[in-house]
PDB file of N, CA and C in Angstrom:
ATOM      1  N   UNK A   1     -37.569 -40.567  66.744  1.00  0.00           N
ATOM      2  CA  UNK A   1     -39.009 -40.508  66.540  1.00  0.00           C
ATOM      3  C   UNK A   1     -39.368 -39.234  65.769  1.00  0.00           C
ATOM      4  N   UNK A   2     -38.862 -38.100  66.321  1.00  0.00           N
ATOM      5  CA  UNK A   2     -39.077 -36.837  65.228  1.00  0.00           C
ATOM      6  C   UNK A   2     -38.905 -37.165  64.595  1.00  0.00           C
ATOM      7  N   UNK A   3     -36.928 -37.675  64.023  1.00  0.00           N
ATOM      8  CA  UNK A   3     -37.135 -37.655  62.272  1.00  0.00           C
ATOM      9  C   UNK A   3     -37.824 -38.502  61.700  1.00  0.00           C
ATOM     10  N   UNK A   4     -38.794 -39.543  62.220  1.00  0.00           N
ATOM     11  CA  UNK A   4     -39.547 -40.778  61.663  1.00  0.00           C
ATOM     12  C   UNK A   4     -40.237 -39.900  61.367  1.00  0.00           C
ATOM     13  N   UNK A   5     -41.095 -38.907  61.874  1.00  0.00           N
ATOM     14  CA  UNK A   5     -42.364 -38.061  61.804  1.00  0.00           C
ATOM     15  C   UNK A   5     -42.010 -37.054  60.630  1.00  0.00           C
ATOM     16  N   UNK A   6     -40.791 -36.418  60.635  1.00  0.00           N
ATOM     17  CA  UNK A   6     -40.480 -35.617  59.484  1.00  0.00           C
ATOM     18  C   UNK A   6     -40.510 -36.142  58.303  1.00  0.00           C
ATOM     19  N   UNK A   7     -40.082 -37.584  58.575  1.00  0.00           N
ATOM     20  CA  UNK A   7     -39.921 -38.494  56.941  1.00  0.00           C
ATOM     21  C   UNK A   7     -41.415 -38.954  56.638  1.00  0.00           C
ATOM     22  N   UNK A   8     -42.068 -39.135  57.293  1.00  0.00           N
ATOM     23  CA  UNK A   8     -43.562 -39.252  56.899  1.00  0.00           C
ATOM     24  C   UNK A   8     -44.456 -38.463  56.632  1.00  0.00           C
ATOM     25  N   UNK A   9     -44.184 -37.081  57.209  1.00  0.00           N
ATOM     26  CA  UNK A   9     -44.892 -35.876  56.813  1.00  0.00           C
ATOM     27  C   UNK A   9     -44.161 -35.970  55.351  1.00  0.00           C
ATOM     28  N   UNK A  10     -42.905 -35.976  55.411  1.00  0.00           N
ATOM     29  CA  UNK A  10     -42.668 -35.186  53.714  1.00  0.00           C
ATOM     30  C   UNK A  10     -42.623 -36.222  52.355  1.00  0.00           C
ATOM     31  N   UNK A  11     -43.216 -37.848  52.870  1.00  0.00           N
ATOM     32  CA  UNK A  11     -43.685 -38.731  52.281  1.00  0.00           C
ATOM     33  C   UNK A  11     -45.224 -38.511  51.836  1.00  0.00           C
ATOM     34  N   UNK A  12     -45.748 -38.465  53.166  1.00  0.00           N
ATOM     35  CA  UNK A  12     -47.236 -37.646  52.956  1.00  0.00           C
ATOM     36  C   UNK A  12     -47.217 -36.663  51.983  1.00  0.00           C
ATOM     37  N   UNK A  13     -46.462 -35.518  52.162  1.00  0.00           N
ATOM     38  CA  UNK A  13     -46.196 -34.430  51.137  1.00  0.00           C
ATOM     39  C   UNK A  13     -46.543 -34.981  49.645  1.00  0.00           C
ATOM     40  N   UNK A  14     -45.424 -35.626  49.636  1.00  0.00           N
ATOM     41  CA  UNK A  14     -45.018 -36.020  48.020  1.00  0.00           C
ATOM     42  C   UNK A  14     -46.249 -36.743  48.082  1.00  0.00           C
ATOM     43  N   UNK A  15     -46.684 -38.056  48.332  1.00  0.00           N
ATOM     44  CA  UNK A  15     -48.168 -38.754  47.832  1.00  0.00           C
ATOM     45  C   UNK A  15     -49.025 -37.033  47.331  1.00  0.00           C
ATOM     46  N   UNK A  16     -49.607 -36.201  48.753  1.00  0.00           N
ATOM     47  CA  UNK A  16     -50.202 -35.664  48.055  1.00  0.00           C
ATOM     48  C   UNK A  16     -50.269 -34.853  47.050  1.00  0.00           C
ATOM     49  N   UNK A  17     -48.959 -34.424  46.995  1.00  0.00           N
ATOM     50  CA  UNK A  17     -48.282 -33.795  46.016  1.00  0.00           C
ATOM     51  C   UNK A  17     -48.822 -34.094  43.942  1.00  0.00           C
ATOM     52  N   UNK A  18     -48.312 -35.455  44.230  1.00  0.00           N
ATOM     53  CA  UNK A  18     -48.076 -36.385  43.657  1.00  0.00           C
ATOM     54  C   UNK A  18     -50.083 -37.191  42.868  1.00  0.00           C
ATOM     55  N   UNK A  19     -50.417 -36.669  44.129  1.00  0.00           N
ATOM     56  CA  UNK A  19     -52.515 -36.917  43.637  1.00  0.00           C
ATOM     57  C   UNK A  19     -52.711 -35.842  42.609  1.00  0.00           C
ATOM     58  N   UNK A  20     -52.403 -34.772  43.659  1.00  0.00           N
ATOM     59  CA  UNK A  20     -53.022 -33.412  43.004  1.00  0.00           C
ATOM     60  C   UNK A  20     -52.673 -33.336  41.212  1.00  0.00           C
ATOM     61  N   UNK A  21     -51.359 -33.341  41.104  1.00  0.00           N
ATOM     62  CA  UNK A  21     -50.249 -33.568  39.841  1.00  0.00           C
ATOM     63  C   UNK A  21     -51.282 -34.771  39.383  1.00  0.00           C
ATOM     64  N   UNK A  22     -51.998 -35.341  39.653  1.00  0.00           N
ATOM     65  CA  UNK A  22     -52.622 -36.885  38.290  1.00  0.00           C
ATOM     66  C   UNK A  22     -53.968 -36.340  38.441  1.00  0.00           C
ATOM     67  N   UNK A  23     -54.559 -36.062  39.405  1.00  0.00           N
ATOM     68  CA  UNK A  23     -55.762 -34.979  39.326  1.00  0.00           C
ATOM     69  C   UNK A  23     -55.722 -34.066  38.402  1.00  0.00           C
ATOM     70  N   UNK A  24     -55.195 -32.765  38.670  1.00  0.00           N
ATOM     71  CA  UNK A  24     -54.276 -31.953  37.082  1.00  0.00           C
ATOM     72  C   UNK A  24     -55.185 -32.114  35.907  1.00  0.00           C
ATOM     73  N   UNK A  25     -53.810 -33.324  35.697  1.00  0.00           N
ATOM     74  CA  UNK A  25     -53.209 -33.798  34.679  1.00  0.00           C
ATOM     75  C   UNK A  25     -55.014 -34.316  33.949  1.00  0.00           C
ATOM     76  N   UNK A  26     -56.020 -34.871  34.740  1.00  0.00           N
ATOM     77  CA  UNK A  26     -56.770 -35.394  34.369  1.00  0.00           C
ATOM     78  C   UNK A  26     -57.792 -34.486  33.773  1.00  0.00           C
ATOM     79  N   UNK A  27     -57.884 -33.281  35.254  1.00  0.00           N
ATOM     80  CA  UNK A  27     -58.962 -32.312  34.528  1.00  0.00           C
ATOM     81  C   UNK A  27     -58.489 -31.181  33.344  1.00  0.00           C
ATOM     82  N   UNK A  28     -56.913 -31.708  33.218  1.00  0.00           N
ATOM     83  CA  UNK A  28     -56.506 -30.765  31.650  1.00  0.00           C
ATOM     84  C   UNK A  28     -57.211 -31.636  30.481  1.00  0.00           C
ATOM     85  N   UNK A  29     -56.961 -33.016  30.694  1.00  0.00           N
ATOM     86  CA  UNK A  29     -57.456 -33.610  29.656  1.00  0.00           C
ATOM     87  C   UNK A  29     -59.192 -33.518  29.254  1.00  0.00           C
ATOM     88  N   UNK A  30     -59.770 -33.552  30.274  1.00  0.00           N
ATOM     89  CA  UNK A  30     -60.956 -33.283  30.329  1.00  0.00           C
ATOM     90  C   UNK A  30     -61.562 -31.788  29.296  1.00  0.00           C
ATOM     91  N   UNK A  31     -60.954 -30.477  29.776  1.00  0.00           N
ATOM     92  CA  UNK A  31     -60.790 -29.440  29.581  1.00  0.00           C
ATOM     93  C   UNK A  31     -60.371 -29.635  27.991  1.00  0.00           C
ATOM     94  N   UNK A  32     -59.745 -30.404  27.396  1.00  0.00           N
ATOM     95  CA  UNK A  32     -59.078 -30.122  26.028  1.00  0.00           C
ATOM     96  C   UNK A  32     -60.195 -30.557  25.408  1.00  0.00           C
ATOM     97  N   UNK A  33     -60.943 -32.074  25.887  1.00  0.00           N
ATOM     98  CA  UNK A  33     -62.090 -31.989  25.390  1.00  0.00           C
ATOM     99  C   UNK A  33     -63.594 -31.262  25.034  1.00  0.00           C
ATOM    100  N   UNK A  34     -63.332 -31.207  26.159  1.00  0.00           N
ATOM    101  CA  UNK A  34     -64.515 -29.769  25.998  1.00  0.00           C
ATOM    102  C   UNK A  34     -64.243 -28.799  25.061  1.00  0.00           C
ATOM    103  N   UNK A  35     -62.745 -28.183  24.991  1.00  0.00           N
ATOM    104  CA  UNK A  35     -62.542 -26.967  24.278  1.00  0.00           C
ATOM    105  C   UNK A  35     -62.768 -27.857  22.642  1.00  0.00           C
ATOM    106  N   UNK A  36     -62.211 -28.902  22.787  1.00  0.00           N
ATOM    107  CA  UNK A  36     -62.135 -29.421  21.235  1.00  0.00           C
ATOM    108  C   UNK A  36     -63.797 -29.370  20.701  1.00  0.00           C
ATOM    109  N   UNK A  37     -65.091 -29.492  21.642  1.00  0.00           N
ATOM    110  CA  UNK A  37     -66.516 -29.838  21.092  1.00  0.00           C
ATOM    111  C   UNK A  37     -67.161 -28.663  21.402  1.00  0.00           C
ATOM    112  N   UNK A  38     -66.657 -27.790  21.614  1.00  0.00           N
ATOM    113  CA  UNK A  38     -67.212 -26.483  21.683  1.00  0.00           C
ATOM    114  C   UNK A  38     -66.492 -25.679  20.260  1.00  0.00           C
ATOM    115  N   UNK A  39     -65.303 -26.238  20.334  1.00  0.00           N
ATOM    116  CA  UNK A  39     -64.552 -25.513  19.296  1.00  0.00           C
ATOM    117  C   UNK A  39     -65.730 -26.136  17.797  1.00  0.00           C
ATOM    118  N   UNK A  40     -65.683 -27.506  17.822  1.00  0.00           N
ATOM    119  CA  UNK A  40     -66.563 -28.099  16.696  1.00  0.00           C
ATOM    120  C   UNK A  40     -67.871 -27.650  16.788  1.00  0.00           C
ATOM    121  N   UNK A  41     -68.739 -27.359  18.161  1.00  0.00           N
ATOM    122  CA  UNK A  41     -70.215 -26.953  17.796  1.00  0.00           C
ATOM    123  C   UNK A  41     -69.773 -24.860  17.437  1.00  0.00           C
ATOM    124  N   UNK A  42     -69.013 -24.383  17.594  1.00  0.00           N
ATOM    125  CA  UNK A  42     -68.807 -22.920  17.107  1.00  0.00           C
ATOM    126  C   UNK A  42     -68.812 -23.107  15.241  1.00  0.00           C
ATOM    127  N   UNK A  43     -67.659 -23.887  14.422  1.00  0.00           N
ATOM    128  CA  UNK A  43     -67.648 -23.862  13.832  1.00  0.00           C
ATOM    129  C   UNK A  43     -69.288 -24.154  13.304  1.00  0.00           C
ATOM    130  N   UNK A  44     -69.592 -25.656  13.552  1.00  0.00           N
ATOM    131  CA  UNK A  44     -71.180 -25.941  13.071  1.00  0.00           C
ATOM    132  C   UNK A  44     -71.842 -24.698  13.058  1.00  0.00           C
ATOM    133  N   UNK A  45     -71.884 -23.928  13.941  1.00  0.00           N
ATOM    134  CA  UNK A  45     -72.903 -22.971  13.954  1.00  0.00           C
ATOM    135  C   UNK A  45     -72.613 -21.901  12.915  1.00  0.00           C
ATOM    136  N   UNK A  46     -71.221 -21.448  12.966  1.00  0.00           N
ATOM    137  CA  UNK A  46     -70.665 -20.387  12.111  1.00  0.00           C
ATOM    138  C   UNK A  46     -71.085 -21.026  10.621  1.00  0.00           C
ATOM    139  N   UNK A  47     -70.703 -22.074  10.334  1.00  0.00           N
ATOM    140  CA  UNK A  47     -71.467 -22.892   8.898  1.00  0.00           C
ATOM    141  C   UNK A  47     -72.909 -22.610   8.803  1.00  0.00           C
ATOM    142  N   UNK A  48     -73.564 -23.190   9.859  1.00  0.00           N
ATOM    143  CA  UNK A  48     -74.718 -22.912   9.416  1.00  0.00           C
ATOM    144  C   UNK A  48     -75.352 -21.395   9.439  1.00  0.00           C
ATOM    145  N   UNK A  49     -74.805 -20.258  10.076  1.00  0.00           N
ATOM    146  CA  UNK A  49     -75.008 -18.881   9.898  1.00  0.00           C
ATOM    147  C   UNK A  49     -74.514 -18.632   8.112  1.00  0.00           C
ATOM    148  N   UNK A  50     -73.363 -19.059   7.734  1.00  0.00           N
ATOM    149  CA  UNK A  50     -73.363 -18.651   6.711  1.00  0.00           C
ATOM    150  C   UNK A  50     -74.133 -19.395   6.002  1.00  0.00           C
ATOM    151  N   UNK A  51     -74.525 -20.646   5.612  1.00  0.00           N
ATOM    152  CA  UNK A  51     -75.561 -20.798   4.474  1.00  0.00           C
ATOM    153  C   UNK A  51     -76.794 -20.196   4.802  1.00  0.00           C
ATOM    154  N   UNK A  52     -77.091 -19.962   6.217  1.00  0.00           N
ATOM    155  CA  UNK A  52     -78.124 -19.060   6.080  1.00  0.00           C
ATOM    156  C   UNK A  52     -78.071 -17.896   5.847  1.00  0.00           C
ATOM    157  N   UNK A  53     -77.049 -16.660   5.662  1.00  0.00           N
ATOM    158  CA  UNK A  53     -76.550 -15.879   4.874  1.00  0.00           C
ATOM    159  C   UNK A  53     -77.010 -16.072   3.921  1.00  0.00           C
ATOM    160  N   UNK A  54     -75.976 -16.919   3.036  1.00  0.00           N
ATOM    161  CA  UNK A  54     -76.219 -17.340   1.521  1.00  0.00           C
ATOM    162  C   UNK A  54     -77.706 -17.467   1.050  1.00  0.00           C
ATOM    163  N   UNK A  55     -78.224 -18.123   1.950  1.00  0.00           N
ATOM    164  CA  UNK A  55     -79.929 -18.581   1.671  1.00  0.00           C
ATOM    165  C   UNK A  55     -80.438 -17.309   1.691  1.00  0.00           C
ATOM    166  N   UNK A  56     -80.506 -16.577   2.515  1.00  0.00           N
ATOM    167  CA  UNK A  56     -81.320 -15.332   2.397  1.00  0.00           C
ATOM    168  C   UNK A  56     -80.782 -14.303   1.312  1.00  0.00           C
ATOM    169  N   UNK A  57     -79.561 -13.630   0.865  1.00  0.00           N
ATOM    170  CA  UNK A  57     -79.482 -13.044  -0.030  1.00  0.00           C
ATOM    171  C   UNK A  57     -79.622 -13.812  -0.984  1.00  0.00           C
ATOM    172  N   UNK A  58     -79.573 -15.017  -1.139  1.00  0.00           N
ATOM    173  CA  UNK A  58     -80.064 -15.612  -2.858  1.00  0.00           C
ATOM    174  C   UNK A  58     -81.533 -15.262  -3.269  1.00  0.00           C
ATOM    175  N   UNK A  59     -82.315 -14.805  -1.937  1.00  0.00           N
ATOM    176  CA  UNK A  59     -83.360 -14.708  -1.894  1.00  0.00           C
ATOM    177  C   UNK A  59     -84.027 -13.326  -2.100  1.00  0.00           C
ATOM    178  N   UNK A  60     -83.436 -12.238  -1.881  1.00  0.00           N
ATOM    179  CA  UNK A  60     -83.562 -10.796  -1.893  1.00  0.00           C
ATOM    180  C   UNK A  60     -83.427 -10.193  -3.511  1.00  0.00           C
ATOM    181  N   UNK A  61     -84.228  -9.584  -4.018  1.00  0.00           N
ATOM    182  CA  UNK A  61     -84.214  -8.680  -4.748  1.00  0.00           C
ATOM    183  C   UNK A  61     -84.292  -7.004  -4.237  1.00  0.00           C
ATOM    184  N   UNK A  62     -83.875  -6.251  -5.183  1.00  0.00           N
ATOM    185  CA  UNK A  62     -83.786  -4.864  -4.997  1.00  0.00           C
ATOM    186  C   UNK A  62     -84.800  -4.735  -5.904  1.00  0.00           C
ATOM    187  N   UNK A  63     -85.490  -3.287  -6.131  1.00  0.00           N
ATOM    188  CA  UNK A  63     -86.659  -2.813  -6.428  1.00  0.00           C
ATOM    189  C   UNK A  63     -86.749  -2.657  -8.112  1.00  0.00           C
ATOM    190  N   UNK A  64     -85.792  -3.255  -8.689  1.00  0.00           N
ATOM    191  CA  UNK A  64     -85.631  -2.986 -10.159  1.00  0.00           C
ATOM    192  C   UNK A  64     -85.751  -4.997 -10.041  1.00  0.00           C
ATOM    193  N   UNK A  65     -85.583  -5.851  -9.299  1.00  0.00           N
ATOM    194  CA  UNK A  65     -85.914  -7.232  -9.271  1.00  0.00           C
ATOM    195  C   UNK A  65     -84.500  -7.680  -9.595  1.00  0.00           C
ATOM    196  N   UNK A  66     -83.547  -7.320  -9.045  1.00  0.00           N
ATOM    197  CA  UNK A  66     -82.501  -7.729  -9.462  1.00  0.00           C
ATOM    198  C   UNK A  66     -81.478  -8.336  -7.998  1.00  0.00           C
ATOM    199  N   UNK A  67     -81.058  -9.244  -8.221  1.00  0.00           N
ATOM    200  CA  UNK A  67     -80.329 -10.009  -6.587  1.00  0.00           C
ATOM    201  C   UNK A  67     -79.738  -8.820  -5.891  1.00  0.00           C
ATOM    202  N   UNK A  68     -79.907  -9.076  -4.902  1.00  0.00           N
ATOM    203  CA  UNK A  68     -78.911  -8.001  -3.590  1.00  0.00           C
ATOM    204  C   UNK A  68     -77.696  -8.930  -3.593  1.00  0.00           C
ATOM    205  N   UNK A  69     -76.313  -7.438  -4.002  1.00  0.00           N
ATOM    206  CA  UNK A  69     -75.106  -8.191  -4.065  1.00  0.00           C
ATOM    207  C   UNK A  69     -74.725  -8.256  -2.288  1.00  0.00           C
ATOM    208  N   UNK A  70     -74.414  -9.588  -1.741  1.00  0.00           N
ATOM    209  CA  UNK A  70     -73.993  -9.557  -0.663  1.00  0.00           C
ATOM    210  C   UNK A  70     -72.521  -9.169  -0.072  1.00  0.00           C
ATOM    211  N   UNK A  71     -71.953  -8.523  -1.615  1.00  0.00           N
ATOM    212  CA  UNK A  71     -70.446  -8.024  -0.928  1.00  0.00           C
ATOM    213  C   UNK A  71     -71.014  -6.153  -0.422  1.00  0.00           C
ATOM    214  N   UNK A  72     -71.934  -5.959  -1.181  1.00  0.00           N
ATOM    215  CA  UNK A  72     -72.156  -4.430  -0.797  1.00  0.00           C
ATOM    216  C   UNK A  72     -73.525  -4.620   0.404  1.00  0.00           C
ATOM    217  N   UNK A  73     -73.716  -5.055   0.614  1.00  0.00           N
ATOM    218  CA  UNK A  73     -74.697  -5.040   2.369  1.00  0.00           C
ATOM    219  C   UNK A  73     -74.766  -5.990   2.712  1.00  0.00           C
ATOM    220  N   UNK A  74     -75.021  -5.735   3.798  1.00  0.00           N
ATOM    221  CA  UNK A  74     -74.841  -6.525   5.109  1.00  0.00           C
ATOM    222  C   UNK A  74     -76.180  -7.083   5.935  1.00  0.00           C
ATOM    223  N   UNK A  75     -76.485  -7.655   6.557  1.00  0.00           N
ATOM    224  CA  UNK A  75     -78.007  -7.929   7.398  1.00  0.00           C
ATOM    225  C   UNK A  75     -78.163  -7.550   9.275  1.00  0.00           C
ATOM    226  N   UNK A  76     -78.683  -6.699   9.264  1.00  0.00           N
ATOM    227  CA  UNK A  76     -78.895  -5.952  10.445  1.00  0.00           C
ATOM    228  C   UNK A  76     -79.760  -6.143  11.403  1.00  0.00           C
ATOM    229  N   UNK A  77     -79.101  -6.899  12.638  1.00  0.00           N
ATOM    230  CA  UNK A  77     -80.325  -7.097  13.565  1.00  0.00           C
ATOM    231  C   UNK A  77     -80.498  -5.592  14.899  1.00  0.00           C
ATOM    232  N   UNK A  78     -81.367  -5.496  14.598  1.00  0.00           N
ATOM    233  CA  UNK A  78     -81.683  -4.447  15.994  1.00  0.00           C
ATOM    234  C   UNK A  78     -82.035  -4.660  17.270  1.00  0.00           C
ATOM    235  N   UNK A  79     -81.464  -4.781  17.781  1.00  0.00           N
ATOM    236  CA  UNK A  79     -81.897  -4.983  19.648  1.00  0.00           C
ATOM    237  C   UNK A  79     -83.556  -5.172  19.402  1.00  0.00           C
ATOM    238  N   UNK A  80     -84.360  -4.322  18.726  1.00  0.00           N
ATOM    239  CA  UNK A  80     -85.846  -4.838  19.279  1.00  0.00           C
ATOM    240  C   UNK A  80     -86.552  -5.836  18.264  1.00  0.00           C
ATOM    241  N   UNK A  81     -85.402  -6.907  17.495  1.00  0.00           N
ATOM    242  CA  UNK A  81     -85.355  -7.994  16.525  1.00  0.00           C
ATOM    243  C   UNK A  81     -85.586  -7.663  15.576  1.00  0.00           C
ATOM    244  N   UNK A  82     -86.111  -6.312  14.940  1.00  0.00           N
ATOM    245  CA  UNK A  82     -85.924  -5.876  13.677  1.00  0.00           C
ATOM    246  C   UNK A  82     -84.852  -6.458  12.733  1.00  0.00           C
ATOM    247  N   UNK A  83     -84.907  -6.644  11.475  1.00  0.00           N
ATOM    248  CA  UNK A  83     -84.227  -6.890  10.666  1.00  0.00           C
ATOM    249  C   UNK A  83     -83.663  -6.213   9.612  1.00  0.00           C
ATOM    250  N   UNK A  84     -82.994  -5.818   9.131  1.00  0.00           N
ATOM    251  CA  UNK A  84     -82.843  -4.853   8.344  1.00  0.00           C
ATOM    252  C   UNK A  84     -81.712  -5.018   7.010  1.00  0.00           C
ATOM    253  N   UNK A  85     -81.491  -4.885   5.606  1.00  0.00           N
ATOM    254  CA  UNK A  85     -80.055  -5.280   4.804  1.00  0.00           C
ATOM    255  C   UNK A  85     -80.164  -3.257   4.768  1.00  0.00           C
ATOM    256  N   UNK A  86     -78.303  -3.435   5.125  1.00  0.00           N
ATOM    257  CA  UNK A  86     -78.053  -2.266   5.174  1.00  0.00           C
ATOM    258  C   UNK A  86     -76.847  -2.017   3.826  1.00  0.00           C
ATOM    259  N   UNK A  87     -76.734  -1.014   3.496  1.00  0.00           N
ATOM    260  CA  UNK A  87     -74.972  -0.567   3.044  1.00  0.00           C
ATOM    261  C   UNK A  87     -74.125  -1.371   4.047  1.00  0.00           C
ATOM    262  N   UNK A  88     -72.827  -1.514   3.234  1.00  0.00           N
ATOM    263  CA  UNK A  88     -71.789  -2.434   4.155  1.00  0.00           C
ATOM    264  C   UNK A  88     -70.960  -0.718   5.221  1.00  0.00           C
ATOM    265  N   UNK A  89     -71.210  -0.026   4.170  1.00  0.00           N
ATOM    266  CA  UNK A  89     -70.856   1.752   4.767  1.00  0.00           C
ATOM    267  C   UNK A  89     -71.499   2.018   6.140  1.00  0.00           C
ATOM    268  N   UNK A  90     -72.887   1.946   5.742  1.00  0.00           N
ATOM    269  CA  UNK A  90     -73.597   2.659   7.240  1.00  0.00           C
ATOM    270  C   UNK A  90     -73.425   1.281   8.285  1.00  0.00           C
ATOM    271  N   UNK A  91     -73.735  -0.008   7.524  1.00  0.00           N
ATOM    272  CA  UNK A  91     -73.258  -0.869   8.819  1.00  0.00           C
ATOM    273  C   UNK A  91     -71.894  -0.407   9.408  1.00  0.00           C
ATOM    274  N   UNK A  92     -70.822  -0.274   8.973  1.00  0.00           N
ATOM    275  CA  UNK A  92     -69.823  -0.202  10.013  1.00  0.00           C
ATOM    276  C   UNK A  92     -69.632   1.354  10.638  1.00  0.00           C
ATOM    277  N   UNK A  93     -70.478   2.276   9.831  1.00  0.00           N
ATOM    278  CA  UNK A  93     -70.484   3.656  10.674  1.00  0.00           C
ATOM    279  C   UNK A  93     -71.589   3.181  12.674  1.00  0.00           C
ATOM    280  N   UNK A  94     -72.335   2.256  11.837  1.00  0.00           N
ATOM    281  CA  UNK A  94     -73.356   2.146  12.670  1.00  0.00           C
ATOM    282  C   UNK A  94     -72.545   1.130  14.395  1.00  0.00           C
ATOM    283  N   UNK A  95     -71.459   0.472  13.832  1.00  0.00           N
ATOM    284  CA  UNK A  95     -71.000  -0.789  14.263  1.00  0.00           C
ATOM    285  C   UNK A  95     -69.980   0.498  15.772  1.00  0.00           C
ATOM    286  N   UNK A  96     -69.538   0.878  14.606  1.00  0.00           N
ATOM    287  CA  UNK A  96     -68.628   2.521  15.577  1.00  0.00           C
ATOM    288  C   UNK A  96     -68.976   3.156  16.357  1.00  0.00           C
ATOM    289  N   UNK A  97     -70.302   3.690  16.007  1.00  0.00           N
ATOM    290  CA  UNK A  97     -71.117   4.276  17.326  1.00  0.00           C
ATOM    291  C   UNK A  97     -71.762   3.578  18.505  1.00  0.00           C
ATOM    292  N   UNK A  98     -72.427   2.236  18.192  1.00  0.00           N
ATOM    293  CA  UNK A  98     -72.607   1.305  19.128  1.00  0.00           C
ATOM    294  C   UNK A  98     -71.022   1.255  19.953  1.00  0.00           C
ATOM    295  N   UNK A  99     -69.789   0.506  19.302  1.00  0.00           N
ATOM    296  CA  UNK A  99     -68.872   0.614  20.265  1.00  0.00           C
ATOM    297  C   UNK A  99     -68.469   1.830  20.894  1.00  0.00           C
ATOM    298  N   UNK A 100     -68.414   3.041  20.627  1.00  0.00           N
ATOM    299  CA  UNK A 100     -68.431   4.366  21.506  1.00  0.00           C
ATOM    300  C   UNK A 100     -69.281   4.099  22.947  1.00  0.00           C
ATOM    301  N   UNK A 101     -70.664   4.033  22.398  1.00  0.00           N
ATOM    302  CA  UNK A 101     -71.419   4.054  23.094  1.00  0.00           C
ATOM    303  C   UNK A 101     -71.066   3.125  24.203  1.00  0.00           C
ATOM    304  N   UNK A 102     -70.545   1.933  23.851  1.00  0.00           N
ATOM    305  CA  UNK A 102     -70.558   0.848  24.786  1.00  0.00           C
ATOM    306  C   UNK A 102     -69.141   1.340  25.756  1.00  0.00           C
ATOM    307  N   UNK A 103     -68.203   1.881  25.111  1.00  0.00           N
ATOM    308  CA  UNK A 103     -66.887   2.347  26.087  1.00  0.00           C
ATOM    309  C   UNK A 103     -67.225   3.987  26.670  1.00  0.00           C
ATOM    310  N   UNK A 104     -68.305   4.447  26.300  1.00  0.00           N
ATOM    311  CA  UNK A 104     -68.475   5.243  27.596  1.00  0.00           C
ATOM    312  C   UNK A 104     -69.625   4.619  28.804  1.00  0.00           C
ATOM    313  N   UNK A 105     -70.263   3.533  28.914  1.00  0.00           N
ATOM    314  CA  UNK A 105     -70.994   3.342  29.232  1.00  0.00           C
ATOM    315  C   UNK A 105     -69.560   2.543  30.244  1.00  0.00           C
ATOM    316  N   UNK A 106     -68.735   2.173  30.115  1.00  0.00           N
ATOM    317  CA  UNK A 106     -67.747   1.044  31.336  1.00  0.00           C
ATOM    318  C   UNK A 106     -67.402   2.585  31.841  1.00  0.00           C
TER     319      UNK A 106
END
């Protein structure tokens, strides 16, 4: 009678064993999906940030009326939604001190 009970506990085992393992297996698949339509709405968005890039410097002149080249500045949002086209220079001096700031602040 024990070993009947041992062979059914470790039958039991394996079934549940054996759920969990197709359970898994199911919420990986699940999971790949998600990552795959998140992965596709990131890109969408990253597309549409850049033509809106594109759209706005096609749109900018400098003070002589001449296009703002978008390899030499950059577009600057400020925490209090300000907007700003900067040097591509002071943007990343600017990009440096924010991260300082942020690793003495942890």
């Amino acid at each position: 009678v024990a070993a009947q009970k041992c062979r059914k506990r470790k039958l039991n085992a394996i079934l549940n064993l054996e759920e969990d393992v197709c359970n898994l297996q199911t919420q990986k698949e699940s999971l790949k999906k998600e990552h795959s339509q998140c992965s596709k709405s990131i890109n969408q968005i990253k597309q549409k940030l850049n033509n809106l890039y594109h759209d706005i410097f096609s749109r900018l002149r400098d003070d002589q009326g001449r296009p703002v080249n978008p390899c030499q500045y950059v577009i600057h949002c400020s925490s209090n939604g300000s907007v700003f086209i900067v040097p591509k220079h002071s943007a990343k001096s600017e990009q440096k001190q924010d991260n300082r700031k942020e690793q003495k602040q942890k």
